[in-house]
Protein backbone atom coordinates (compact mmCIF):
# COMPACT_ATOMS: atom_id res chain seq x y z
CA UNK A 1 0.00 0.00 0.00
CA UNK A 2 2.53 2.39 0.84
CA UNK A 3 4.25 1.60 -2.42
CA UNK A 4 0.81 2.67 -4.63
CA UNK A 5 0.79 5.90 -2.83
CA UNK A 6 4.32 6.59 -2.87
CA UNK A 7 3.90 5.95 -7.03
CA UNK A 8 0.48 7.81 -7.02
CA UNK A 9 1.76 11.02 -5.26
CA UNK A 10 4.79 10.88 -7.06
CA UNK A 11 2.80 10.87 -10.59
CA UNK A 12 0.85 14.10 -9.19
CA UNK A 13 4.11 15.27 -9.26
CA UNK A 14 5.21 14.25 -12.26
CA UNK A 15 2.01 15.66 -13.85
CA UNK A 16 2.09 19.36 -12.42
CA UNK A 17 5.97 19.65 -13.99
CA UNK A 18 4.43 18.47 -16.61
CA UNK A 19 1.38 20.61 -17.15
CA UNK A 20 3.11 23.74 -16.18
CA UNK A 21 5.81 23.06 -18.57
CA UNK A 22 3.48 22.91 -21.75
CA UNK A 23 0.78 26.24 -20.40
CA UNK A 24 4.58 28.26 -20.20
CA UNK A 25 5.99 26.83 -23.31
CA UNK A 26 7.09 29.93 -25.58
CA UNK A 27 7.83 31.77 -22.64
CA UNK A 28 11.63 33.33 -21.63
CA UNK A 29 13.78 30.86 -19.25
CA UNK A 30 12.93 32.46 -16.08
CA UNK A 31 8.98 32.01 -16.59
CA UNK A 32 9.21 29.03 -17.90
CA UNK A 33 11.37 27.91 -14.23
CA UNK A 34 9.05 29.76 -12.14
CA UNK A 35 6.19 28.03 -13.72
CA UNK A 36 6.92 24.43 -12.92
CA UNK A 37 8.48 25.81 -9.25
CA UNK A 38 5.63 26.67 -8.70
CA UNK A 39 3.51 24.15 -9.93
CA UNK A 40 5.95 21.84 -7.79
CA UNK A 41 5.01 23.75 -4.37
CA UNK A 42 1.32 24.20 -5.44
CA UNK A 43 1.15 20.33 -5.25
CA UNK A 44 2.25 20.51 -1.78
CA UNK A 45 0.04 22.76 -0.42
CA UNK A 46 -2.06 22.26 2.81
CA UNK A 47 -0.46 18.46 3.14
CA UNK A 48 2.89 19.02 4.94
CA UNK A 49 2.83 15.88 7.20
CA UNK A 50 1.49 14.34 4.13
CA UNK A 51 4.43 15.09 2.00
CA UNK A 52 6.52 14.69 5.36
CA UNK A 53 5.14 10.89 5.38
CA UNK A 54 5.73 11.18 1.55
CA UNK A 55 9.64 11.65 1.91
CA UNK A 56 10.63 9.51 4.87
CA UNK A 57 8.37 6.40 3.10
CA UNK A 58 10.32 7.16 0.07
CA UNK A 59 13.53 6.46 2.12
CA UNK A 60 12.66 3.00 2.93
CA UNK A 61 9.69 2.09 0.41
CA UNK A 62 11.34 2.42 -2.89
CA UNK A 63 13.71 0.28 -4.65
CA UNK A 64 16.94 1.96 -6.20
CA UNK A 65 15.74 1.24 -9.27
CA UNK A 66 12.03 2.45 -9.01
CA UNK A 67 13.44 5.66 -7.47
CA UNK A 68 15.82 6.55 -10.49
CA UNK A 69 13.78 5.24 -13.16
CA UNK A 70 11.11 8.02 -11.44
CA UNK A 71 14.02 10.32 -10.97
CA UNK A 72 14.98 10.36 -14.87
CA UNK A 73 11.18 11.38 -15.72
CA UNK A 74 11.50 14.43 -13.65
CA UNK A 75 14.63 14.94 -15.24
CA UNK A 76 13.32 14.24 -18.59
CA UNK A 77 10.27 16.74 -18.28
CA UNK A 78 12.52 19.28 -16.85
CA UNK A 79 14.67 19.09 -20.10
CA UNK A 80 11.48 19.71 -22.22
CA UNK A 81 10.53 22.45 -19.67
CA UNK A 82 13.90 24.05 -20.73
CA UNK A 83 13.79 23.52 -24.79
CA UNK A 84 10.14 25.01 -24.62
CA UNK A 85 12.05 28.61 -23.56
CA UNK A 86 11.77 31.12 -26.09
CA UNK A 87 15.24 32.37 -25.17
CA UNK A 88 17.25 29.24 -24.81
CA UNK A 89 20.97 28.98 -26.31
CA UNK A 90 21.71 26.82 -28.98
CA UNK A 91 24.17 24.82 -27.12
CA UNK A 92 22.05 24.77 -23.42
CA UNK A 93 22.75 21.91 -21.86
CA UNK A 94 19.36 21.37 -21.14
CA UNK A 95 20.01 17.44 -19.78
CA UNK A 96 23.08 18.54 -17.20
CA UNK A 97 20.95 21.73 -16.15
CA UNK A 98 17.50 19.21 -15.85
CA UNK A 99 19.49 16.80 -13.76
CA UNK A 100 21.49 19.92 -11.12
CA UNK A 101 17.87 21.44 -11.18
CA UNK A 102 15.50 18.49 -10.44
CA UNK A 103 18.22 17.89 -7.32
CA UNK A 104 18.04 21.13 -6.29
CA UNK A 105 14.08 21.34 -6.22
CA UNK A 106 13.98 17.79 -4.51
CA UNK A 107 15.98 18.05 -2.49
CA UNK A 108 14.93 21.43 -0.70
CA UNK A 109 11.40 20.19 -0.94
CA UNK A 110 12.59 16.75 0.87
CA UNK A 111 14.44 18.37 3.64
CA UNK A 112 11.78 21.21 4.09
CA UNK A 113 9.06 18.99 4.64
CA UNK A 114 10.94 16.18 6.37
CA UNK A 115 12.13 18.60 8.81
CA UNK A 116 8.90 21.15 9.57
CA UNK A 117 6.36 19.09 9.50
CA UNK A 118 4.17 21.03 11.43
CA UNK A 119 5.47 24.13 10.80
CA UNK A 120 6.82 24.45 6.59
CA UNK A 121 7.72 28.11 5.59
CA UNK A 122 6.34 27.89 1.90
CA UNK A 123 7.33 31.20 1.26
CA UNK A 124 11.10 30.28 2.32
CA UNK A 125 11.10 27.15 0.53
CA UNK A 126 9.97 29.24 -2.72
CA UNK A 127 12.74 32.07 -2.37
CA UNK A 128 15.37 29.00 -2.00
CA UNK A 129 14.64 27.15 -4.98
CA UNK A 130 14.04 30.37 -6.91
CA UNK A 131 17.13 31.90 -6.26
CA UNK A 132 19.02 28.42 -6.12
CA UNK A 133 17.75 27.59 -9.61
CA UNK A 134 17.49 30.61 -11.66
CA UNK A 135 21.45 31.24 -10.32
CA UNK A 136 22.40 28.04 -11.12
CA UNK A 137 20.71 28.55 -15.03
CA UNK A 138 22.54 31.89 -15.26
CA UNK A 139 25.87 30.63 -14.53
CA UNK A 140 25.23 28.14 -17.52
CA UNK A 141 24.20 31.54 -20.26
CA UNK A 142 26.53 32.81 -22.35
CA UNK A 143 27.31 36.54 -20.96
């Protein structure tokens, strides 16, 4: 059981990246980003002991292999997220960035929720992975 709604919350997931992804398509970088941030936090919203049960189950419910195979479809919808900019460099590369960024969202999310419970600062957790992310993407543009 804990397996089907580890897979079943994880697909919600899955689904919000990817429905943010194609409403900003055609939009600069930075929307595009904020977009399925967003839509990644939205998901979360009024279920922190949820998603803290989420995270620790994760830990000892999934096999390594489940968990990357799962972990290469974020990656691989953040990749799309990134060719569907507007203003993306010919030579982005959009599967190293996908990878760093899909970390960096997970694993502030993880940690957040694992560690406040009762008590997440949504707003902080935003700024983070804002900030985290979009100066991570800028490092990798051309000047």
């Amino acid at each position: 059981l804990a397996r089907v709604c580890l897979h079943l919350r994880t697909k919600t997931l899955l689904a919000a990246l990817r429905d943010a992804r194609t409403a900003a398509a055609g939009q600069p970088l930075r929307a595009v980003v904020d977009a399925v941030i967003g839509s990644q936090l939205a998901t979360h919203t009024g279920a922190a002991q949820e998603w803290s049960a989420h995270y620790m189950l994760e830990r000892h419910f999934s096999s390594a292999e489940a968990y990357r195979s799962m972990y290469e479809r974020f990656v691989g919808e953040w990749a799309q997220a990134f060719d569907a900019a507007c203003d993306l460099p010919a030579a982005f590369p959009a599967r190293e960035a996908a990878r760093v960024t899909q970390t960096i969202l997970y694993g502030l999310c993880a940690h957040t929720y694992i560690r406040t419970p009762e008590r997440t600062d949504v707003p902080a957790l935003e700024r983070q992975a804002r900030l985290a992310i979009h100066s991570y993407l800028e490092a990798l543009l051309p000047a």
